[in-house]
PDB file of N, CA and C in Angstrom:
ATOM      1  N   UNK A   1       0.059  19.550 -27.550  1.00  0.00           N
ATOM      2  CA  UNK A   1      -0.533  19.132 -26.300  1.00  0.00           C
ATOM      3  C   UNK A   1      -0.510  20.295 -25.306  1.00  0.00           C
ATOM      4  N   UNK A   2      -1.613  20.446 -24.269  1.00  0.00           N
ATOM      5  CA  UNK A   2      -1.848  21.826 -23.714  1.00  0.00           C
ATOM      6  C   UNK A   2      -0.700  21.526 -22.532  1.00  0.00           C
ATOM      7  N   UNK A   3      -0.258  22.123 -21.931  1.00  0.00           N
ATOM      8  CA  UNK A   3       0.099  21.636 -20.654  1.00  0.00           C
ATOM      9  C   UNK A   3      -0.748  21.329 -19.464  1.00  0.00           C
ATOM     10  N   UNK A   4       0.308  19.983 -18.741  1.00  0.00           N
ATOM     11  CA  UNK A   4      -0.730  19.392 -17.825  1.00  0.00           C
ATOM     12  C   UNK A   4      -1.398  18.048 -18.221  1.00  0.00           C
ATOM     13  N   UNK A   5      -1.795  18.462 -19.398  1.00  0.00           N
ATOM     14  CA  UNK A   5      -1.978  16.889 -20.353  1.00  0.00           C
ATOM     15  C   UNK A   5      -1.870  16.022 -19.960  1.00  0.00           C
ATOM     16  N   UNK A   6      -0.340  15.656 -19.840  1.00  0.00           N
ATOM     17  CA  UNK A   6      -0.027  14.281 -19.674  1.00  0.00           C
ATOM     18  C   UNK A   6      -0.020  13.949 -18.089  1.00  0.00           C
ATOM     19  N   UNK A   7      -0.137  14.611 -17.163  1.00  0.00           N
ATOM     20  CA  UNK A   7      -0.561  14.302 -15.660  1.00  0.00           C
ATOM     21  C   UNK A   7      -1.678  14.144 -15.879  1.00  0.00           C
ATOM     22  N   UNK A   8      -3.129  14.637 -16.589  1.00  0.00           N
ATOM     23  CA  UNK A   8      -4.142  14.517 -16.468  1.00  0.00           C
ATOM     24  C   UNK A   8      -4.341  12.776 -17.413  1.00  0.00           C
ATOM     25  N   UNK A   9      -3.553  12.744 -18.156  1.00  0.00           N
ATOM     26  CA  UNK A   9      -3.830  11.351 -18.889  1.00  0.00           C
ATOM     27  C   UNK A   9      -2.941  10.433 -18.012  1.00  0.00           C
ATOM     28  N   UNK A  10      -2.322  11.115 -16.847  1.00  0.00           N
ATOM     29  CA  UNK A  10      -1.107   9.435 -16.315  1.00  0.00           C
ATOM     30  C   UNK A  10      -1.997   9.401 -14.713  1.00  0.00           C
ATOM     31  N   UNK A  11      -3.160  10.226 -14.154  1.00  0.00           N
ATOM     32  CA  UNK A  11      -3.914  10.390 -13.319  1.00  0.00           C
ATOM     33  C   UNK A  11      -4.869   9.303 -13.818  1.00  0.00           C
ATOM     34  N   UNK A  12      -5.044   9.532 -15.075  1.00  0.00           N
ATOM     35  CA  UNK A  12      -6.771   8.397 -15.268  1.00  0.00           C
ATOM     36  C   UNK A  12      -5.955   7.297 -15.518  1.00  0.00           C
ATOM     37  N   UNK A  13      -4.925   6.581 -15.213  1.00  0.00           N
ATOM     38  CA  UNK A  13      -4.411   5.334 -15.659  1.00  0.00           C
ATOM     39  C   UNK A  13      -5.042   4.253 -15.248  1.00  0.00           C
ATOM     40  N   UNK A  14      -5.646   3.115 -15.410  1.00  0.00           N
ATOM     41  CA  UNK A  14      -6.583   2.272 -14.624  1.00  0.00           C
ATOM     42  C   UNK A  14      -6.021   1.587 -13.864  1.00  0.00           C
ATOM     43  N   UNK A  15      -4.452   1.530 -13.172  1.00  0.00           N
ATOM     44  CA  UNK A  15      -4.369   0.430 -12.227  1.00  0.00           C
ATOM     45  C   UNK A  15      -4.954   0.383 -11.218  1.00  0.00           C
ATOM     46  N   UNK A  16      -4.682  -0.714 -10.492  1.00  0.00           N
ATOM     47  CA  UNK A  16      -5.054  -0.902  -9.049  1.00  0.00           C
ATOM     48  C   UNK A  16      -4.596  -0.541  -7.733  1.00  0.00           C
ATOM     49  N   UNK A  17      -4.825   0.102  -6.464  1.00  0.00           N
ATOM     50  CA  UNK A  17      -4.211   0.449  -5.908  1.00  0.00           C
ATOM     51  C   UNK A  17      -3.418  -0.563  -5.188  1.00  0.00           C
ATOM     52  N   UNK A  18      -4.067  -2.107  -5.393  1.00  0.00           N
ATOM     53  CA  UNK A  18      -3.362  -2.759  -4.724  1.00  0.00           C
ATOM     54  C   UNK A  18      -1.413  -2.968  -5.612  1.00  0.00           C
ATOM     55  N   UNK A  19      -1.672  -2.822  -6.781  1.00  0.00           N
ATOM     56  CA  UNK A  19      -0.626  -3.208  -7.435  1.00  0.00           C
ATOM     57  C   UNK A  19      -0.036  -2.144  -7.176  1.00  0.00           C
ATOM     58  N   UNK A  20      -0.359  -0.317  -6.785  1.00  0.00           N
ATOM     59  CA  UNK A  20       0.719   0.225  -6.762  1.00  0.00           C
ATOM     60  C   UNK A  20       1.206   0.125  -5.140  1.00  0.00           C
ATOM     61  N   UNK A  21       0.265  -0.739  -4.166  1.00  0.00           N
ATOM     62  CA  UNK A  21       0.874  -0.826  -2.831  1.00  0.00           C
ATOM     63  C   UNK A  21       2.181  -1.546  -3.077  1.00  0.00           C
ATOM     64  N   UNK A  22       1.686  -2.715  -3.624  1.00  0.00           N
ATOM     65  CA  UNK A  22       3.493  -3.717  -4.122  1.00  0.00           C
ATOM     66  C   UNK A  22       4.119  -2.885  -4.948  1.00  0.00           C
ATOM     67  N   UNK A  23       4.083  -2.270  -5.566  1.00  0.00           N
ATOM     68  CA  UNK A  23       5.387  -1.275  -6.026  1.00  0.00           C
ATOM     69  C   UNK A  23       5.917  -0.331  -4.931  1.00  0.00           C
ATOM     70  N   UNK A  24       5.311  -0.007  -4.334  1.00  0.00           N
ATOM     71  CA  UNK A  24       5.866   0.873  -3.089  1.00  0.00           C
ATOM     72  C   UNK A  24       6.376   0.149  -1.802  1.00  0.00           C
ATOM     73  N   UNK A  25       5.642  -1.231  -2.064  1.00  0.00           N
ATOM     74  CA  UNK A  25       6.348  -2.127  -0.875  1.00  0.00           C
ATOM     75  C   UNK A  25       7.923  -2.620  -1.389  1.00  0.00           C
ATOM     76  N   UNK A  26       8.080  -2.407  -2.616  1.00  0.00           N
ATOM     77  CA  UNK A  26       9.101  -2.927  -3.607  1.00  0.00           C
ATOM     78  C   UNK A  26      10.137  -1.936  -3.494  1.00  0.00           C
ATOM     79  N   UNK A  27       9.783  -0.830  -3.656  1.00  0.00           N
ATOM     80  CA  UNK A  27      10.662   0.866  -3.748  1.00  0.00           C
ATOM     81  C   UNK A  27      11.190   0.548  -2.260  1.00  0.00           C
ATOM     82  N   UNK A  28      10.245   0.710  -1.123  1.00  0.00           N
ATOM     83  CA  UNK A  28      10.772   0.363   0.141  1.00  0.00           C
ATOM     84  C   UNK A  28      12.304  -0.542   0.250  1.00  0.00           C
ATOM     85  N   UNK A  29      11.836  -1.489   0.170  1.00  0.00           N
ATOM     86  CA  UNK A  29      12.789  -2.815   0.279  1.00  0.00           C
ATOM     87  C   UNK A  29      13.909  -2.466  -0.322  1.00  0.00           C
ATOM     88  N   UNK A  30      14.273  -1.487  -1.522  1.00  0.00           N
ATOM     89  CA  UNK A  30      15.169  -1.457  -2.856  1.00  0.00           C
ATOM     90  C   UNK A  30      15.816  -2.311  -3.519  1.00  0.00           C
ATOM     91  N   UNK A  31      14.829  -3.251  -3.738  1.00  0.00           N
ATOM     92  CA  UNK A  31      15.150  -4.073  -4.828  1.00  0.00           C
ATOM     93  C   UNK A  31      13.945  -4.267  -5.718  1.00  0.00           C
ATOM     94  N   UNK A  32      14.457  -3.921  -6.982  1.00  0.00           N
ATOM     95  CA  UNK A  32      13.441  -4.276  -8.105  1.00  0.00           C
ATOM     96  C   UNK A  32      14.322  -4.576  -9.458  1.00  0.00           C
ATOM     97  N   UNK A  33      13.439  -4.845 -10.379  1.00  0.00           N
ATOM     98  CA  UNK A  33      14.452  -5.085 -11.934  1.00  0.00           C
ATOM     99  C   UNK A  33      13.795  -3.964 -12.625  1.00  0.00           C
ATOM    100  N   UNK A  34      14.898  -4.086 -13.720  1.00  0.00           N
ATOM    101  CA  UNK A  34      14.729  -2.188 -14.537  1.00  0.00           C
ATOM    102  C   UNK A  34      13.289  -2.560 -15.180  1.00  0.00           C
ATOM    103  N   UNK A  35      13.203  -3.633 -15.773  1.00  0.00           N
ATOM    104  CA  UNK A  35      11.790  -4.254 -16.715  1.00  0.00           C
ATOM    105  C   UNK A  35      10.233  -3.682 -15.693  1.00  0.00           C
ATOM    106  N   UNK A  36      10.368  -4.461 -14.498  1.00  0.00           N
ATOM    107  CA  UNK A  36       9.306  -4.007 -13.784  1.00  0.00           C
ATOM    108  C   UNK A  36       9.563  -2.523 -13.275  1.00  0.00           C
ATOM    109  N   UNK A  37      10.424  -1.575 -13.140  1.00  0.00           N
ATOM    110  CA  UNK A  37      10.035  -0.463 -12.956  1.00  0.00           C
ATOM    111  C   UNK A  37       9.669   0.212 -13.622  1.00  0.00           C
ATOM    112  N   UNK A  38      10.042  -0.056 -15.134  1.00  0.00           N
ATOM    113  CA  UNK A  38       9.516   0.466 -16.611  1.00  0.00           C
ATOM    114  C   UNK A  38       8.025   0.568 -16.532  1.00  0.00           C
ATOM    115  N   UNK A  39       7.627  -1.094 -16.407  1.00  0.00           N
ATOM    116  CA  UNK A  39       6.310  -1.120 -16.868  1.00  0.00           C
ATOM    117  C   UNK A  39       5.563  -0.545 -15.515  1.00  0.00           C
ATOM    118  N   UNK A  40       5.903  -0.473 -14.626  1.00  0.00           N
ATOM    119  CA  UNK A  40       5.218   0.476 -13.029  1.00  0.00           C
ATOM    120  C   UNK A  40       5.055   1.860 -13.806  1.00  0.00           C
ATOM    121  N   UNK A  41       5.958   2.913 -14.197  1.00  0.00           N
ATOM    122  CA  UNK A  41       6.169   4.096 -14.441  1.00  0.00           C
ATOM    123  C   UNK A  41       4.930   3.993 -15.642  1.00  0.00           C
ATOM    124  N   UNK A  42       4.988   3.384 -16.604  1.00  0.00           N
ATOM    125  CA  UNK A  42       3.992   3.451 -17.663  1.00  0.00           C
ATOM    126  C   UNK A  42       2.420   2.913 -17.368  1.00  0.00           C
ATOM    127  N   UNK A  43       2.452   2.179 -16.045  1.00  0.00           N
ATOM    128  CA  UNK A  43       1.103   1.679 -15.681  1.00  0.00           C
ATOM    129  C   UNK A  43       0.680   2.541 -14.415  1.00  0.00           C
ATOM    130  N   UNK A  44       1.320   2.771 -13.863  1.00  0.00           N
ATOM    131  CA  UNK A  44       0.687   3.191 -12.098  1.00  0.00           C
ATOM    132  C   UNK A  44       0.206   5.090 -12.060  1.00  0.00           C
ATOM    133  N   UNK A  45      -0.896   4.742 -11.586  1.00  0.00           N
ATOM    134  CA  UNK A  45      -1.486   5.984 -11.325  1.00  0.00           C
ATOM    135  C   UNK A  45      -0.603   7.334 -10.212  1.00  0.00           C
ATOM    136  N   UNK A  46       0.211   7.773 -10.982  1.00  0.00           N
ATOM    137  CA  UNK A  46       0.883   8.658  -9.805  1.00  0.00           C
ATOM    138  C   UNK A  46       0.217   9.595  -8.334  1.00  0.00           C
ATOM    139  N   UNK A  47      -1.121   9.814  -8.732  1.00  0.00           N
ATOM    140  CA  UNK A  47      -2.371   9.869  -7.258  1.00  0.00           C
ATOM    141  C   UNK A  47      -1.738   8.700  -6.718  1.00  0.00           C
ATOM    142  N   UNK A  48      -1.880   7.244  -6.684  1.00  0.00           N
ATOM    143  CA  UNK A  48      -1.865   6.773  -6.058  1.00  0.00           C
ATOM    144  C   UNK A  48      -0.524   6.328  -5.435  1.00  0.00           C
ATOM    145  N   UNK A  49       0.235   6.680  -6.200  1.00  0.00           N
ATOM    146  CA  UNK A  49       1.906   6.566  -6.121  1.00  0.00           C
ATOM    147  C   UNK A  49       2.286   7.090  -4.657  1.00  0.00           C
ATOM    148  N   UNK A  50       1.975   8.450  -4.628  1.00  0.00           N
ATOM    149  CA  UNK A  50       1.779   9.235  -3.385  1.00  0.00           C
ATOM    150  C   UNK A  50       0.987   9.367  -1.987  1.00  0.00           C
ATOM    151  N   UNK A  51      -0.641   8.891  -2.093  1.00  0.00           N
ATOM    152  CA  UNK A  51      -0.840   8.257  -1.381  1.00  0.00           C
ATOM    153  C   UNK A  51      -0.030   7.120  -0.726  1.00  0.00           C
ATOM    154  N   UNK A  52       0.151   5.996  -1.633  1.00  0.00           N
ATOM    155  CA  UNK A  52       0.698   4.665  -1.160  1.00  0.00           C
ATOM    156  C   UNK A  52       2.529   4.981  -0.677  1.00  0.00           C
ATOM    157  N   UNK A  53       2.826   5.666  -1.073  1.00  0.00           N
ATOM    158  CA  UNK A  53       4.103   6.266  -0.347  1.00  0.00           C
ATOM    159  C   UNK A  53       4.121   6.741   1.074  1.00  0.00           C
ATOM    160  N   UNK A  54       3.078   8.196   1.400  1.00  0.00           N
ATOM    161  CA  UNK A  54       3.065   8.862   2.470  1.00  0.00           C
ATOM    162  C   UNK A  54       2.092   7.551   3.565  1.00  0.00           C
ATOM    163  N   UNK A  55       1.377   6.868   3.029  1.00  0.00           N
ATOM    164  CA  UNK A  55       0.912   6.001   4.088  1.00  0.00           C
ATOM    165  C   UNK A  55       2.078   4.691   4.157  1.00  0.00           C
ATOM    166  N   UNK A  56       2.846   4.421   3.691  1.00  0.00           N
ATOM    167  CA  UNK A  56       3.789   3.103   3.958  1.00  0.00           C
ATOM    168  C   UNK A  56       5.157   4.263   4.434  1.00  0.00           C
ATOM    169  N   UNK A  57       5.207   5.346   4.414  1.00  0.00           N
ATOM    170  CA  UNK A  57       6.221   6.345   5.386  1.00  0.00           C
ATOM    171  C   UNK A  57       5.603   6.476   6.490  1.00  0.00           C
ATOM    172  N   UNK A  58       4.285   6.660   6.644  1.00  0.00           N
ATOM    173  CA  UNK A  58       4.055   6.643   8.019  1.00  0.00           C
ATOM    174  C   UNK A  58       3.790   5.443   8.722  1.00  0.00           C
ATOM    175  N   UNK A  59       3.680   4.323   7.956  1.00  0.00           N
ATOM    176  CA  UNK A  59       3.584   2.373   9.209  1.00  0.00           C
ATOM    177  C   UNK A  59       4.950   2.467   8.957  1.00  0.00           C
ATOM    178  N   UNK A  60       5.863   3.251   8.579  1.00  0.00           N
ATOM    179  CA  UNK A  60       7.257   2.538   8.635  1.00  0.00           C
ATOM    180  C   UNK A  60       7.760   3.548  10.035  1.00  0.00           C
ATOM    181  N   UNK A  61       6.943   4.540  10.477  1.00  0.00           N
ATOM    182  CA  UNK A  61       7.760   5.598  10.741  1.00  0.00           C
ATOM    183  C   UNK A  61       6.747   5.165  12.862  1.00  0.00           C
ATOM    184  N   UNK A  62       5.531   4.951  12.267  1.00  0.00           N
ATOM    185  CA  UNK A  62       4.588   3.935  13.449  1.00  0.00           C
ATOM    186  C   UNK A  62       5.275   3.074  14.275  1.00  0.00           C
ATOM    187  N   UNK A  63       5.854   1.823  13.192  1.00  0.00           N
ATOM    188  CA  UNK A  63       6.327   0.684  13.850  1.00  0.00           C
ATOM    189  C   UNK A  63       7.598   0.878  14.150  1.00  0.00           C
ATOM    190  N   UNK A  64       8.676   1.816  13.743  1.00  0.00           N
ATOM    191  CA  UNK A  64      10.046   2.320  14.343  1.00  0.00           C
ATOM    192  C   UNK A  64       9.345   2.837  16.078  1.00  0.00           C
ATOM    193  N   UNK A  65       8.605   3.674  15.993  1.00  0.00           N
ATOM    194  CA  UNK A  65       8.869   4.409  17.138  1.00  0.00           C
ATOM    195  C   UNK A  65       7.880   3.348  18.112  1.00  0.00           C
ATOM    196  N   UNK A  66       7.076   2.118  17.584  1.00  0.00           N
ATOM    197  CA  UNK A  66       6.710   0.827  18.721  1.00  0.00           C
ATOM    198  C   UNK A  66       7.802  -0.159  18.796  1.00  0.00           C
ATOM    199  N   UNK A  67       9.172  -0.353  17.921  1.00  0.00           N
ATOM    200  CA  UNK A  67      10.002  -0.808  18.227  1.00  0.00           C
ATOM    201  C   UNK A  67      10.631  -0.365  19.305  1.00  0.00           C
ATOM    202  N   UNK A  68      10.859   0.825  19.104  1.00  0.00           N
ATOM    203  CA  UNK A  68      11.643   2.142  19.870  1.00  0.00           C
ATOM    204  C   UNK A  68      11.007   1.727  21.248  1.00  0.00           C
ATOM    205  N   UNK A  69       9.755   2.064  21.841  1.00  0.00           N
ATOM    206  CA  UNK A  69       8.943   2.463  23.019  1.00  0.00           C
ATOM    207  C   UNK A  69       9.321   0.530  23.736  1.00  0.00           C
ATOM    208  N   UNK A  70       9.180  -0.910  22.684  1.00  0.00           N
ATOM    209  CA  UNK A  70       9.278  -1.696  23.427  1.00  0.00           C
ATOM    210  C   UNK A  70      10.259  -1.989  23.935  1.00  0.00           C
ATOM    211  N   UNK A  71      11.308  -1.744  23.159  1.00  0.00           N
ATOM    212  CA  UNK A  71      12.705  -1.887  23.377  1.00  0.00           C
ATOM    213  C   UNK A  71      12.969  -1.289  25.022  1.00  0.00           C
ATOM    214  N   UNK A  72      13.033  -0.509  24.891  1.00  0.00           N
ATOM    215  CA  UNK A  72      12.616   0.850  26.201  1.00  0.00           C
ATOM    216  C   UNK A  72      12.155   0.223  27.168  1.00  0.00           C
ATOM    217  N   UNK A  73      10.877  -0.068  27.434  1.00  0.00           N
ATOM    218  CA  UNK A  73       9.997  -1.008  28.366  1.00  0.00           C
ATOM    219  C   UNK A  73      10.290  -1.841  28.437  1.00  0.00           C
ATOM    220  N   UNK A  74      10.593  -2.914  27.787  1.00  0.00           N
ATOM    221  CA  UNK A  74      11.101  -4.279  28.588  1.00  0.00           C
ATOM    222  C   UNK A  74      12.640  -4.371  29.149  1.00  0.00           C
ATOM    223  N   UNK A  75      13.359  -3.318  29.531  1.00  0.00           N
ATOM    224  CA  UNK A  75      14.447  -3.194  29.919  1.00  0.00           C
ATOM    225  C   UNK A  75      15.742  -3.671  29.318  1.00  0.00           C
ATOM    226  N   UNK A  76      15.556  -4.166  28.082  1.00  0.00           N
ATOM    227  CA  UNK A  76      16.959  -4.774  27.493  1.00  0.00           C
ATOM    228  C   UNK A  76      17.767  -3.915  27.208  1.00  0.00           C
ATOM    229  N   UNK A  77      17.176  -2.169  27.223  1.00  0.00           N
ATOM    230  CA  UNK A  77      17.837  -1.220  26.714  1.00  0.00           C
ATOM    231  C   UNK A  77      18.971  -0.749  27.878  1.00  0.00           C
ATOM    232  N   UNK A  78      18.069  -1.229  28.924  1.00  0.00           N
ATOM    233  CA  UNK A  78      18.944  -0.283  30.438  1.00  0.00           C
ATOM    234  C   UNK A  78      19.933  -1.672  30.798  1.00  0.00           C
ATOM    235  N   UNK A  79      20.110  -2.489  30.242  1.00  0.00           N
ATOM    236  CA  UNK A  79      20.841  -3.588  30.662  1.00  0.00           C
ATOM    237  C   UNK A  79      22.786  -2.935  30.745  1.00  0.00           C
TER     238      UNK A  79
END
Protein backbone atom coordinates (compact mmCIF):
# COMPACT_ATOMS: atom_id res chain seq x y z
CA UNK A 1 0.00 0.00 0.00
CA UNK A 2 1.49 3.49 -1.14
CA UNK A 3 1.46 5.80 1.67
CA UNK A 4 -1.42 7.98 2.51
CA UNK A 5 -3.69 5.21 1.30
CA UNK A 6 -5.47 4.62 4.05
CA UNK A 7 -6.40 8.48 4.87
CA UNK A 8 -7.37 8.65 1.33
CA UNK A 9 -9.69 5.42 1.76
CA UNK A 10 -10.91 6.60 5.61
CA UNK A 11 -11.64 10.33 3.78
CA UNK A 12 -14.14 8.64 1.17
CA UNK A 13 -15.99 6.82 4.07
CA UNK A 14 -19.77 7.43 3.36
CA UNK A 15 -21.08 8.58 6.68
CA UNK A 16 -23.14 11.31 7.49
CA UNK A 17 -22.19 14.41 8.87
CA UNK A 18 -25.02 14.37 10.97
CA UNK A 19 -23.91 11.07 12.68
CA UNK A 20 -20.41 12.36 13.09
CA UNK A 21 -22.05 15.66 14.82
CA UNK A 22 -23.48 13.00 17.60
CA UNK A 23 -20.20 11.48 17.96
CA UNK A 24 -18.62 14.71 18.71
CA UNK A 25 -21.59 15.78 20.75
CA UNK A 26 -20.79 12.35 22.57
CA UNK A 27 -16.73 12.94 22.81
CA UNK A 28 -17.88 16.37 24.32
CA UNK A 29 -20.06 15.09 27.12
CA UNK A 30 -17.36 12.01 27.83
CA UNK A 31 -19.38 9.43 27.95
CA UNK A 32 -19.58 6.75 25.40
CA UNK A 33 -19.23 2.72 25.30
CA UNK A 34 -16.00 1.08 23.85
CA UNK A 35 -18.56 -0.83 21.11
CA UNK A 36 -19.79 2.56 19.76
CA UNK A 37 -16.45 4.17 19.64
CA UNK A 38 -15.11 1.18 17.70
CA UNK A 39 -17.69 1.26 15.21
CA UNK A 40 -17.36 5.54 15.01
CA UNK A 41 -13.45 5.04 14.33
CA UNK A 42 -14.23 2.40 11.52
CA UNK A 43 -17.28 4.42 10.09
CA UNK A 44 -16.73 8.28 10.44
CA UNK A 45 -15.13 10.32 7.91
CA UNK A 46 -12.10 11.93 9.75
CA UNK A 47 -12.68 15.42 7.30
CA UNK A 48 -15.53 15.52 9.06
CA UNK A 49 -14.32 14.49 12.48
CA UNK A 50 -12.45 17.83 12.47
CA UNK A 51 -14.68 20.04 11.06
CA UNK A 52 -17.43 18.83 13.58
CA UNK A 53 -14.87 19.23 16.43
CA UNK A 54 -13.41 22.84 15.65
CA UNK A 55 -17.11 24.03 15.09
CA UNK A 56 -18.67 22.38 18.48
CA UNK A 57 -15.09 24.05 20.17
CA UNK A 58 -16.11 27.10 19.00
CA UNK A 59 -20.39 27.09 20.23
CA UNK A 60 -18.78 25.72 23.29
CA UNK A 61 -16.20 28.43 23.52
CA UNK A 62 -19.39 31.22 22.05
CA UNK A 63 -21.79 30.24 24.70
CA UNK A 64 -19.02 30.27 27.72
CA UNK A 65 -18.08 33.74 26.95
CA UNK A 66 -22.43 34.70 26.59
CA UNK A 67 -22.61 32.98 29.87
CA UNK A 68 -19.63 34.95 31.01
CA UNK A 69 -20.92 38.62 29.51
CA UNK A 70 -24.66 37.72 31.18
CA UNK A 71 -23.57 36.79 34.30
CA UNK A 72 -21.63 40.21 34.33
CA UNK A 73 -24.70 42.32 33.23
CA UNK A 74 -27.31 41.31 35.26
CA UNK A 75 -25.34 42.05 38.38
CA UNK A 76 -25.40 38.74 40.31
CA UNK A 77 -21.69 38.83 39.79
CA UNK A 78 -21.13 42.29 41.72
CA UNK A 79 -23.48 41.09 44.48
Amino acid sequence: MKPGQDLKEAAARPSSFLQTVKAIAWAFFGVRRRADYDRDVAQLNPVHVIIAGVIGAALFVLVLVWLVNWVISSGVAGA
